[in-house]
Protein backbone atom coordinates (compact mmCIF):
# COMPACT_ATOMS: atom_id res chain seq x y z
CA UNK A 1 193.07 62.95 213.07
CA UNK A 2 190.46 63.91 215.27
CA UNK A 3 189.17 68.11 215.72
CA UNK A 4 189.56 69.25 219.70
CA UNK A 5 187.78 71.88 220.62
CA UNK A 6 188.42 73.67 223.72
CA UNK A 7 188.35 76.45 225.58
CA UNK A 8 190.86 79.52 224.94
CA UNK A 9 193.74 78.97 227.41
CA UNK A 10 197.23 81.79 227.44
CA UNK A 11 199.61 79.10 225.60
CA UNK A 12 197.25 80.09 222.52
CA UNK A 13 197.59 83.62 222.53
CA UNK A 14 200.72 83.56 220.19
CA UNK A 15 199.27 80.65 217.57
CA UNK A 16 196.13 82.57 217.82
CA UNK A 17 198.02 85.87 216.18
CA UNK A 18 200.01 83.40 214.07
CA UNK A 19 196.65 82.50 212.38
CA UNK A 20 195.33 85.90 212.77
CA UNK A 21 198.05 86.88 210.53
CA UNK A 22 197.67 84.30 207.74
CA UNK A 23 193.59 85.28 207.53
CA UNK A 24 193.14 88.95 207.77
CA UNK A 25 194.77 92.04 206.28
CA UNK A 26 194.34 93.84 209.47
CA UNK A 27 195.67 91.12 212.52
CA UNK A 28 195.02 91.14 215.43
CA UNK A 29 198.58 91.60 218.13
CA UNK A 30 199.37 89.13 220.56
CA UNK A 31 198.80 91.83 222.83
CA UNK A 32 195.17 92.04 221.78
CA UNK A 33 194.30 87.99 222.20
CA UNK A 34 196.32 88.58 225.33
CA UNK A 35 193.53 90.94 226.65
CA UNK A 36 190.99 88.89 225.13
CA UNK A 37 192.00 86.01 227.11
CA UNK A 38 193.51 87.09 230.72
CA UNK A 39 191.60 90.41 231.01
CA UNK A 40 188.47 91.20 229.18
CA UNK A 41 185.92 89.50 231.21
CA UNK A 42 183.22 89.84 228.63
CA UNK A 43 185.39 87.75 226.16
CA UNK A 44 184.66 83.74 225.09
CA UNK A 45 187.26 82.09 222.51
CA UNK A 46 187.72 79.07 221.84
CA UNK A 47 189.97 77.09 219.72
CA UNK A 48 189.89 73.71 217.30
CA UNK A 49 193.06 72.00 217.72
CA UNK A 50 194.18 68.38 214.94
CA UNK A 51 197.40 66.51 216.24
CA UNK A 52 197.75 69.09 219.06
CA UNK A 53 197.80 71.77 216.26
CA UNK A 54 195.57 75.34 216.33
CA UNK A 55 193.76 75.20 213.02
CA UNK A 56 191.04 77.60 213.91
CA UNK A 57 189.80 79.46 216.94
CA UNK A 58 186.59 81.72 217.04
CA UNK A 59 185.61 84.31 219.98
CA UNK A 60 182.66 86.57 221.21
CA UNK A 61 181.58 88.86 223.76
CA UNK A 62 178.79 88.41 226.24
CA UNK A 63 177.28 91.84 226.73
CA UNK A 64 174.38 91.28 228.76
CA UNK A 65 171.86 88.66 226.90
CA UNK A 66 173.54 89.19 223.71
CA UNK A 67 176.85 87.77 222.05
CA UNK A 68 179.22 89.80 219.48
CA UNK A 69 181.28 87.83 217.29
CA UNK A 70 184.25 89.47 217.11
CA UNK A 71 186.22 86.74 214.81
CA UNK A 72 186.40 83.66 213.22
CA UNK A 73 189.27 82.04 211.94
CA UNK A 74 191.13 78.60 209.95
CA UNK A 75 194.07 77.96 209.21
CA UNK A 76 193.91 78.43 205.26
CA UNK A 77 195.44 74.92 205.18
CA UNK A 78 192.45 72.99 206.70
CA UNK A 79 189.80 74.72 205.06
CA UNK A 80 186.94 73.62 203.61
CA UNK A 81 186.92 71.12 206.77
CA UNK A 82 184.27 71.67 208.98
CA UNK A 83 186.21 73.71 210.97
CA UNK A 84 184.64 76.86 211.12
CA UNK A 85 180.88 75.20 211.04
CA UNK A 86 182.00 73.46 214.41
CA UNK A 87 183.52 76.61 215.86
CA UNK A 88 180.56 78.65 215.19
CA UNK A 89 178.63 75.45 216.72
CA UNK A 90 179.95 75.08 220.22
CA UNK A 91 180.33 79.16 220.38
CA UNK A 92 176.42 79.48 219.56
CA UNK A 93 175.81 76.32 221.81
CA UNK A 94 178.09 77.74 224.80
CA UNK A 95 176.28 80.72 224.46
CA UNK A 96 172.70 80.46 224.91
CA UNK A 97 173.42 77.48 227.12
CA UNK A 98 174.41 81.17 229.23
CA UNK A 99 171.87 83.05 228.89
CA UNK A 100 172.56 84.69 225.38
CA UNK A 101 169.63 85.19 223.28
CA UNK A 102 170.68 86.78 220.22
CA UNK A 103 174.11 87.04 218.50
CA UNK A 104 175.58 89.36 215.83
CA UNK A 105 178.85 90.12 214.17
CA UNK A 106 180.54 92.58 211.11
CA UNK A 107 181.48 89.97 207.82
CA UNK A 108 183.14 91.78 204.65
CA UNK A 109 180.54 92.43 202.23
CA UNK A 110 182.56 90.12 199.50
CA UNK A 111 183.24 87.12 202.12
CA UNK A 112 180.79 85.13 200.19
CA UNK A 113 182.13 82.03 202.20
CA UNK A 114 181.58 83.64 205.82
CA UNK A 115 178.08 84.87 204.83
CA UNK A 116 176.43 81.66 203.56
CA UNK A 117 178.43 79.97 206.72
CA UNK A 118 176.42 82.51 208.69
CA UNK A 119 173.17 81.86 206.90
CA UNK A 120 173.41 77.92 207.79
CA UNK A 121 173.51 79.60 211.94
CA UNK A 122 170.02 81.50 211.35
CA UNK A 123 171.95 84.92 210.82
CA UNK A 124 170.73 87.29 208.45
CA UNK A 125 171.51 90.70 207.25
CA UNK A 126 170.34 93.19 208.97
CA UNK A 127 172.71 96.57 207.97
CA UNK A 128 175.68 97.96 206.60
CA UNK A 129 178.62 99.25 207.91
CA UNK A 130 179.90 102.16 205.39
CA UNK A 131 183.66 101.97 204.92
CA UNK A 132 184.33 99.55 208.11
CA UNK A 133 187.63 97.90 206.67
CA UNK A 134 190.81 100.32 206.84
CA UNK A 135 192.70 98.45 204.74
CA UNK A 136 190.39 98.79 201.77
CA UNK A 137 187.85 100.84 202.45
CA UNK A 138 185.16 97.79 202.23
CA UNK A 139 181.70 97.83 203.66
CA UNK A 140 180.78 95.23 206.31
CA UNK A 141 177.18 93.53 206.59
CA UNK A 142 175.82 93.71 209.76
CA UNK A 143 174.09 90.16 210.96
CA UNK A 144 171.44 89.00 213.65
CA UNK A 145 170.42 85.96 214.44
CA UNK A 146 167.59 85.52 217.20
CA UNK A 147 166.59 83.09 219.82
């Protein structure tokens, strides 16, 4: 089956928690994809969609020329895919097609995965975030990438 990507639209709001759910140990609520998508005007998600199913979605936001990753996510069934390589893809592409010159994000210091994934992109480490995961305590690297 072929990978859709699209644009973020409200009928993915409650998949898009679903999945948050099944990744992270802190999800986020429906209510907060709800204010992602209908109210924060800064906000950018996307989603990747196989047979008309989510199986990933990624999102940023556009604070003046520079774009904060706030999450990327798969489905842990269709990993390993592509998925998140073409996510981070048309966000990047989107992006600085819009006047963003530089991106960044927070990735869990042992998310080996999400780091070299990262690394393909042109971001590198640039800091550490002490104790940035409540549910563990775990320090965050702090990336950049540059245009």
């Amino acid at each position: 089956m072929d990978l859709v990507l699209r644009q973020a639209e409200i009928r993915d709001i409650k998949p898009m928690a679903e999945m948050d759910a099944l990744c992270f140990t802190t999800p986020w609520s429906e209510r907060s994809f709800e204010r992602e998508i209908k109210e924060n005007r800064l906000a950018f998600y996307i989603v990747a969609e196989i047979g008309g199913r989510l199986v990933g979605y990624a999102g940023l936001w556009c604070i003046e020329d520079e774009g904060h990753i706030t999450n990327v996510a798969v489905h842990p069934d269709f990993r390993r895919r592509g998925i998140g390589k073409a996510l981070i893809s048309v966000l990047l592409s989107h992006t600085i097609q819009n006047g963003i010159r530089s991106h960044t994000l927070e990735v869990r210091a042992s998310n080996e995965a999400a780091i070299s994934l990262y690394k393909q992109f042109g971001f590198e480490p640039a800091g550490l975030r002490k104790n940035y995961y409540e549910d563990n305590g775990e320090d965050a690297i702090i990336m950049w990438r540059k245009e």
